[in-house]
N, C-alpha and C. Protein backbone atom coordinates (compact mmCIF):
# COMPACT_ATOMS: atom_id res chain seq x y z
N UNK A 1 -17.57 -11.12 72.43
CA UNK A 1 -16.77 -9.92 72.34
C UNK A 1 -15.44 -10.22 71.64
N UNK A 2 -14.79 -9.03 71.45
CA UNK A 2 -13.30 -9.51 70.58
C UNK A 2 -12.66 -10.30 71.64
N UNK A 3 -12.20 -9.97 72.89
CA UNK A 3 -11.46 -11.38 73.39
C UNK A 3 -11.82 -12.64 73.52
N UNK A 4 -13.36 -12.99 73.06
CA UNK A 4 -13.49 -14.08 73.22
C UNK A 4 -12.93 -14.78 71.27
N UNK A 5 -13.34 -13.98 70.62
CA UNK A 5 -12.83 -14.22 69.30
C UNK A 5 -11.65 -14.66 69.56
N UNK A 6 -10.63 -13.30 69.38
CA UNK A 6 -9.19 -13.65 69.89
C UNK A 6 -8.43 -14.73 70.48
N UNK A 7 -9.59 -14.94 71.03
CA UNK A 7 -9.18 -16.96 71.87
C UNK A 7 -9.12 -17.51 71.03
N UNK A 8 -10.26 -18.01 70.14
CA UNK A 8 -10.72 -19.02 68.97
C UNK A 8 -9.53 -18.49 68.28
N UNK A 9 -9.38 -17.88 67.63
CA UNK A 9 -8.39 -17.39 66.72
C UNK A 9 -7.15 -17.99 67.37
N UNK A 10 -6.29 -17.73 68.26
CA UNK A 10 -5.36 -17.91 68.45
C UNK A 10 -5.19 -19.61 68.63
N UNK A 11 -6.54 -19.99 69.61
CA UNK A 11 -6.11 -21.90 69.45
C UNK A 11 -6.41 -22.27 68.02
N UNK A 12 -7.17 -21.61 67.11
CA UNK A 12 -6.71 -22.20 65.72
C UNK A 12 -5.45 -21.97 65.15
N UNK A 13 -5.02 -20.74 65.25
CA UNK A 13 -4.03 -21.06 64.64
C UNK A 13 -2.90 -21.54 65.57
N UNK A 14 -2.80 -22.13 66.65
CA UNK A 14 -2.25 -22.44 67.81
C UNK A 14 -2.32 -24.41 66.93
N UNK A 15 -2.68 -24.62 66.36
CA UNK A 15 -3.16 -25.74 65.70
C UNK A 15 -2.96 -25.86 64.35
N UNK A 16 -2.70 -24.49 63.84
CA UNK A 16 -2.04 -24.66 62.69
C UNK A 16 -3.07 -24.83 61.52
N UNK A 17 -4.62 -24.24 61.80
CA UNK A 17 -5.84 -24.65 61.38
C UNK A 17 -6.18 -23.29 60.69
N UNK A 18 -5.16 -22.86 59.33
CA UNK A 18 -4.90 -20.91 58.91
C UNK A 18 -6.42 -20.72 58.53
N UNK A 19 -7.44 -22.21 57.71
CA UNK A 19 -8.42 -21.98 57.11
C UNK A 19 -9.70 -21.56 58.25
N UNK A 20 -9.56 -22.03 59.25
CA UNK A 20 -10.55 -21.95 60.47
C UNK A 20 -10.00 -20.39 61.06
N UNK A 21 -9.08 -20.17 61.06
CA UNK A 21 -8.84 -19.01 62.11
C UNK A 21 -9.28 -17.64 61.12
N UNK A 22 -8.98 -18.18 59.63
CA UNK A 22 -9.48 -16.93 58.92
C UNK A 22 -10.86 -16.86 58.82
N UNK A 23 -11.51 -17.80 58.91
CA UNK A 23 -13.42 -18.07 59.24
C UNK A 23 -13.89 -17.21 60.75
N UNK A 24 -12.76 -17.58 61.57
CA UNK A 24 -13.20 -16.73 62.85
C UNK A 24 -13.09 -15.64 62.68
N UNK A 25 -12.19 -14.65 61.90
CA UNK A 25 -12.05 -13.78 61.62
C UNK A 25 -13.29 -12.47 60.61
N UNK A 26 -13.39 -13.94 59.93
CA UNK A 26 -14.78 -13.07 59.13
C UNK A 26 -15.92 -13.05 60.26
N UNK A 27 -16.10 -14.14 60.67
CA UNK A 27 -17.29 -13.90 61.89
C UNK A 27 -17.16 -13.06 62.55
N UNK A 28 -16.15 -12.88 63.24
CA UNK A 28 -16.23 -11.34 64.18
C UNK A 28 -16.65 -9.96 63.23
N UNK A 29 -15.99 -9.81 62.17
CA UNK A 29 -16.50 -8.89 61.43
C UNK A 29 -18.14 -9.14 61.03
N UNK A 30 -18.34 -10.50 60.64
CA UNK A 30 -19.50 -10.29 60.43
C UNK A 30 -20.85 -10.38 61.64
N UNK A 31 -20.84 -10.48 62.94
CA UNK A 31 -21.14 -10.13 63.90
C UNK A 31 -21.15 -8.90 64.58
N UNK A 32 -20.13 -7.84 63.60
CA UNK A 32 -20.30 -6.54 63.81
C UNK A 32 -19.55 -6.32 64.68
N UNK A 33 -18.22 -6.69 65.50
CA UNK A 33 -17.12 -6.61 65.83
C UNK A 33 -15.85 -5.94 65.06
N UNK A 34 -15.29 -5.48 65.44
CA UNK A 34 -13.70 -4.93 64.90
C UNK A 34 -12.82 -5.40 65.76
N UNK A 35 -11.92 -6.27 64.65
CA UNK A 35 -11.00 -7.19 65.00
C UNK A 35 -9.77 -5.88 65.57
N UNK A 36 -8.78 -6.11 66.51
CA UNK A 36 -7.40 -5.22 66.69
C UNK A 36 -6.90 -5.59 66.38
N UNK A 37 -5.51 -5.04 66.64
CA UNK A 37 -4.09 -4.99 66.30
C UNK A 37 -3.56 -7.15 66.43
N UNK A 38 -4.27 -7.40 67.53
CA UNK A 38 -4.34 -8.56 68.37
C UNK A 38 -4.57 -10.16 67.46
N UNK A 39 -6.14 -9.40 67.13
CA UNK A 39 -6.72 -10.26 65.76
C UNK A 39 -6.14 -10.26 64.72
N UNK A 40 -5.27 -9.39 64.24
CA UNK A 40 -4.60 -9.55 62.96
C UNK A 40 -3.24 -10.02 62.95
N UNK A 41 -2.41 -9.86 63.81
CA UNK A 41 -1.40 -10.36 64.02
C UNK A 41 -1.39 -11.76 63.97
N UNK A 42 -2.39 -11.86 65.09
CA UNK A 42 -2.56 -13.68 65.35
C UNK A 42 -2.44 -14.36 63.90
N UNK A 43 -3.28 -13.46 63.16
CA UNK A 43 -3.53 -14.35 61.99
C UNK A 43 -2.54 -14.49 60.58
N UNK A 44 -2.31 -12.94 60.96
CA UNK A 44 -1.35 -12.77 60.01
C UNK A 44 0.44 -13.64 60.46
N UNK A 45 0.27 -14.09 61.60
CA UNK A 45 1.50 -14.99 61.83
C UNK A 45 1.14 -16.69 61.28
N UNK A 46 0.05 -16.70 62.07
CA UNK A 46 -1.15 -17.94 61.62
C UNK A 46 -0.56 -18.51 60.08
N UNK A 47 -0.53 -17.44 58.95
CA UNK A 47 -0.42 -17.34 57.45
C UNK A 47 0.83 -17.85 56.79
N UNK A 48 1.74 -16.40 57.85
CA UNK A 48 2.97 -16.72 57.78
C UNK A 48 3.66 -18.88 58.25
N UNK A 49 3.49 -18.96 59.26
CA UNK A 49 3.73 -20.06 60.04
C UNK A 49 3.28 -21.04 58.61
N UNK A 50 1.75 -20.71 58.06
CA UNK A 50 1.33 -22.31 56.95
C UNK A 50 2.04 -22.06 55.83
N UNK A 51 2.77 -20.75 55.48
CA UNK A 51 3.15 -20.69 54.31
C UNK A 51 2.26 -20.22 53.27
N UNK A 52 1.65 -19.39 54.03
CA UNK A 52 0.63 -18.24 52.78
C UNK A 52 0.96 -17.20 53.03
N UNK A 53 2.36 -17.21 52.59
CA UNK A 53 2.72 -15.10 52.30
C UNK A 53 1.98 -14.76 51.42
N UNK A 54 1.43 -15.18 50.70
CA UNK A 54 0.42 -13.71 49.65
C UNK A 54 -0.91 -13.38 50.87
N UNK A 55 -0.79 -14.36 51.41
CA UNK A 55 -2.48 -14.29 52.71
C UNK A 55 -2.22 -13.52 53.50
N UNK A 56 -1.07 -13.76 54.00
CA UNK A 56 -0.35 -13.03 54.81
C UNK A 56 -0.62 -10.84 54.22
N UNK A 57 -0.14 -11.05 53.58
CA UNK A 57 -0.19 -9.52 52.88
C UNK A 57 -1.52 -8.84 52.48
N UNK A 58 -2.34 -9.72 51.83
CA UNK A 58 -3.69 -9.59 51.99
C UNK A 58 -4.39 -9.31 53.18
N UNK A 59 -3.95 -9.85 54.37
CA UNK A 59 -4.77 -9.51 55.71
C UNK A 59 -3.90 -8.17 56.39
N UNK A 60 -2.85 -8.46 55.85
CA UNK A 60 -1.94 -7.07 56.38
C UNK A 60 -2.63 -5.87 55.51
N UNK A 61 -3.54 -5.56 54.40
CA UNK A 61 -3.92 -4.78 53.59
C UNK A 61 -4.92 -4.43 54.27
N UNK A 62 -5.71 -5.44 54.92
CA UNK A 62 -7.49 -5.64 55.33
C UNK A 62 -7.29 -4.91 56.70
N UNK A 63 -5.89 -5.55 57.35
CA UNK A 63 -6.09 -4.38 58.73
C UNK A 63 -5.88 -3.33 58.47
N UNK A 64 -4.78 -2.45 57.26
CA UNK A 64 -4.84 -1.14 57.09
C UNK A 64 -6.13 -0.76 56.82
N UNK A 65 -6.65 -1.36 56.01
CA UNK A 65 -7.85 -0.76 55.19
C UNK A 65 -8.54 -0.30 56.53
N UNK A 66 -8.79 -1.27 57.42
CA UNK A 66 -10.31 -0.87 58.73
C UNK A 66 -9.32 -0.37 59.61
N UNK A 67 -8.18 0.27 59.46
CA UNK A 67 -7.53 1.45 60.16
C UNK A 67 -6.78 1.47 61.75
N UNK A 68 -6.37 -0.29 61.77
CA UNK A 68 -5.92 -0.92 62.31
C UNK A 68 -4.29 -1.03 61.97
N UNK A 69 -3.52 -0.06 62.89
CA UNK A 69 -2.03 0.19 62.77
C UNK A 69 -1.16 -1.40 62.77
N UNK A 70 -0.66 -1.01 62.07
CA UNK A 70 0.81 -2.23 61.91
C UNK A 70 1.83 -1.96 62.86
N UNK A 71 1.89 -2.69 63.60
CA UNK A 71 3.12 -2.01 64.37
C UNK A 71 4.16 -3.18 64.71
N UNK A 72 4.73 -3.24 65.45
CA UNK A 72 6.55 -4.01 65.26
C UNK A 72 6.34 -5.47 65.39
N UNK A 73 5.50 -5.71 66.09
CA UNK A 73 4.89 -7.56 66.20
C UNK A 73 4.54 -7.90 64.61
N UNK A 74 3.66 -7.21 63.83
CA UNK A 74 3.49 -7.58 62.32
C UNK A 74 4.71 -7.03 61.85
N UNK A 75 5.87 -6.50 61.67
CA UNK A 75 6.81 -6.07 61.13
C UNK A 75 7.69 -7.37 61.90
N UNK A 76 7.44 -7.96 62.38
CA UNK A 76 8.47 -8.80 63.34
C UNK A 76 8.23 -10.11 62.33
N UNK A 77 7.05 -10.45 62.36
CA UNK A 77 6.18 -11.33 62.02
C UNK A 77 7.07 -12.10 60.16
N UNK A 78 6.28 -10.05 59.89
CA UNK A 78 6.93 -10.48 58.73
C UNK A 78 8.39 -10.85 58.22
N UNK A 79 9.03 -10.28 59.02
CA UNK A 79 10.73 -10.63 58.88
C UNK A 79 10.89 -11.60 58.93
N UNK A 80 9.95 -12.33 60.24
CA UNK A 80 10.35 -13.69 60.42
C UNK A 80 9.73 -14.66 58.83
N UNK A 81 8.78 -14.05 58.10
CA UNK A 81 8.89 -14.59 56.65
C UNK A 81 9.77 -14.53 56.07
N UNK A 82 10.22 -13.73 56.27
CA UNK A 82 11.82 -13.65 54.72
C UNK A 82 12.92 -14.77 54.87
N UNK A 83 12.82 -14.89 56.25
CA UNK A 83 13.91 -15.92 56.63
C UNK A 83 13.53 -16.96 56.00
N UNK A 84 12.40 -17.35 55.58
CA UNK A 84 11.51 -18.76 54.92
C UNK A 84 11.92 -18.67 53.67
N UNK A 85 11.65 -17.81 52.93
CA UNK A 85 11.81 -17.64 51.75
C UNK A 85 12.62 -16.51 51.03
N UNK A 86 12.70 -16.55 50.25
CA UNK A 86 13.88 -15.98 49.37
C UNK A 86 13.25 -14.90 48.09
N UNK A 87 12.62 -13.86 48.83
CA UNK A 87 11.69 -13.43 47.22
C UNK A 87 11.94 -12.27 47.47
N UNK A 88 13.14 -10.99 46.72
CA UNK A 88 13.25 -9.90 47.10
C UNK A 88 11.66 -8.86 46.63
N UNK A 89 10.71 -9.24 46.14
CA UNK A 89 9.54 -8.60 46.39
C UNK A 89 8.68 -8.65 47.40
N UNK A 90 9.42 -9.58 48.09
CA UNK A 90 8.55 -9.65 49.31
C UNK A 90 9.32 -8.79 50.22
N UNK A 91 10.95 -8.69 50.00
CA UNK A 91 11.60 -8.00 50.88
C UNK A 91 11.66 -6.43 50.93
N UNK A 92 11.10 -6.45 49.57
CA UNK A 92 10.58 -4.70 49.23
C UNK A 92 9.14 -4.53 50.02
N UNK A 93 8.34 -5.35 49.87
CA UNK A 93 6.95 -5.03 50.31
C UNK A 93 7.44 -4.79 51.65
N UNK A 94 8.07 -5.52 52.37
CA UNK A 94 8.30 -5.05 54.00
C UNK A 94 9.45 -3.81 54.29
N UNK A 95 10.10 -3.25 53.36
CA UNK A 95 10.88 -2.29 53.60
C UNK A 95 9.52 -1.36 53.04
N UNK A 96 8.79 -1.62 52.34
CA UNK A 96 7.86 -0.14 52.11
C UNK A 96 6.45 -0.40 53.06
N UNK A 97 6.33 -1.69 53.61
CA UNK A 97 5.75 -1.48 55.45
C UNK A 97 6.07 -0.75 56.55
N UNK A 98 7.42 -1.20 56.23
CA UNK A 98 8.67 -0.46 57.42
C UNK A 98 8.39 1.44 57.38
N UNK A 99 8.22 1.77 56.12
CA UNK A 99 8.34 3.12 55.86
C UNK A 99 6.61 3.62 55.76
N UNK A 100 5.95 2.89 55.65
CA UNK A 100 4.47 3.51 56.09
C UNK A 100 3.99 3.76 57.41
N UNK A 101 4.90 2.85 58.14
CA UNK A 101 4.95 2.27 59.48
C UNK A 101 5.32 3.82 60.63
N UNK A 102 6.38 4.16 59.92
CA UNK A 102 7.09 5.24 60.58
C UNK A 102 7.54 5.10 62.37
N UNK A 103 7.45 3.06 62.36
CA UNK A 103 8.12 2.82 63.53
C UNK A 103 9.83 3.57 63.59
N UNK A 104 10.27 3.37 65.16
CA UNK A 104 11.69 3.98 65.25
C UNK A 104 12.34 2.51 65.39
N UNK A 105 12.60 1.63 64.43
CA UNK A 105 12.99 0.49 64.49
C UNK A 105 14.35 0.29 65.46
N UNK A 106 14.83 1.23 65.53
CA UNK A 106 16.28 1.25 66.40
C UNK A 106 15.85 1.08 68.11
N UNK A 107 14.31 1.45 68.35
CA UNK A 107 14.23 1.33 69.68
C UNK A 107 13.69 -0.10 70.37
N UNK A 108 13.64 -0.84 69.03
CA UNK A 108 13.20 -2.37 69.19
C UNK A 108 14.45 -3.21 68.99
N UNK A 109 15.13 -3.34 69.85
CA UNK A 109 16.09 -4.55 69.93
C UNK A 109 16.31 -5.42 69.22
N UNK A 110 15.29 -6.53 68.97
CA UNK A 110 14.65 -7.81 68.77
C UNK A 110 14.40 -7.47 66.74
N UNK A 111 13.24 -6.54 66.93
CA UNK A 111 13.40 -6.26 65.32
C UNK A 111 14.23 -5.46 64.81
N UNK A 112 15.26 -4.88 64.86
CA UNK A 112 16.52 -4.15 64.55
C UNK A 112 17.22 -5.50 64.27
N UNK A 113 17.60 -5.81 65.45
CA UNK A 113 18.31 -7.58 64.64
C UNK A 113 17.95 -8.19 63.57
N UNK A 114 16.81 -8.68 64.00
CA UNK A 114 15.72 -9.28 62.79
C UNK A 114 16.11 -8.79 61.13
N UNK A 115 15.92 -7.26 61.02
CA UNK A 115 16.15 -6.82 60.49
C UNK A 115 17.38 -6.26 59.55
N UNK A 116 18.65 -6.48 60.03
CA UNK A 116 19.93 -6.66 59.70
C UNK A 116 20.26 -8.15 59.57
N UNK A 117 19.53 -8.78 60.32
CA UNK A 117 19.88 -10.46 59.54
C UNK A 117 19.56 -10.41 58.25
N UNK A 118 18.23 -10.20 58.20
CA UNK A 118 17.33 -10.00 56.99
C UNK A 118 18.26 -9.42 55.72
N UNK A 119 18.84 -8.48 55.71
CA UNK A 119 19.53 -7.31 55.01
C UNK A 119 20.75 -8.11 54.60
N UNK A 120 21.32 -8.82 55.59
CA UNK A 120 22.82 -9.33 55.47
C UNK A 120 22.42 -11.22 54.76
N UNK A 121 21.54 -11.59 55.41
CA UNK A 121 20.77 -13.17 54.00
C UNK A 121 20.81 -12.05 52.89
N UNK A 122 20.15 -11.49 52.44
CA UNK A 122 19.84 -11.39 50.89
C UNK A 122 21.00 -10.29 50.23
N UNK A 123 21.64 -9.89 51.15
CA UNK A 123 23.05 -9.58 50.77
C UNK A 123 24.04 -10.66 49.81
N UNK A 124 23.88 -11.78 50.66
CA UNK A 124 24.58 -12.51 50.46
C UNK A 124 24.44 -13.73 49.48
N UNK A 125 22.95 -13.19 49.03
CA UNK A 125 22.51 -14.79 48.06
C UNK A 125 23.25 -14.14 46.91
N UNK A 126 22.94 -15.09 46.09
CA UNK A 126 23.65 -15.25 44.91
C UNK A 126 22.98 -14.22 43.32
């Protein structure tokens, strides 16, 4: 079932193993499962954490596509990418997440911060 997936998934990437956890991922799909909100996050942090932001965005596409909402943990997720790197197209792709999203970002504490850090780094680069 998906929580047993969800396990595998998470001790892979709990291990830092992005190529195995994205294999578990196709298996559940291809076992005829639908991964959640749960499964994609995992992985899509999984991505983030090895340093595959384009993977990262790609699986963030694959959960819209099978109609699986983005919500403030992948918006969290991703912020916590920007802090890694320095690529204002990446910082657009998540301000036009933010706005597909139609989260109330002000009622999340944690990503409201996140989010004005975010704003005030690339304010400030050069």
């Amino acid at each position: 079932d998906v929580i047993t997936y969800n396990t595998l998934l998470k001790g892979y990437c709990n291990k830092s193993d992005f190529v195995a956890a994205k294999h578990v991922l196709k298996e559940m799909v291809d076992d005829g499962l639908k991964p959640n909100e749960v499964s994609y996050n995992c992985l899509v942090n999984c991505a983030v954490t090895a340093g595959h932001l384009p993977e990262a965005w790609d699986i963030i596409a694959q959960m819209e596509e099978s109609g699986v909402a983005v919500d403030h943990f992948t918006l969290s997720i991703m912020m916590k990418a920007l802090k890694k790197v320095k690529n204002y197209k990446d910082l657009d792709m998540v301000f036009a997440l933010l706005d597909r999203t139609k989260l109330n970002v002000c009622s999340d504490e944690v990503l409201l911060n996140t989010l004005l850090e975010t704003c005030v780094r690339y304010q400030q680069s050069p």
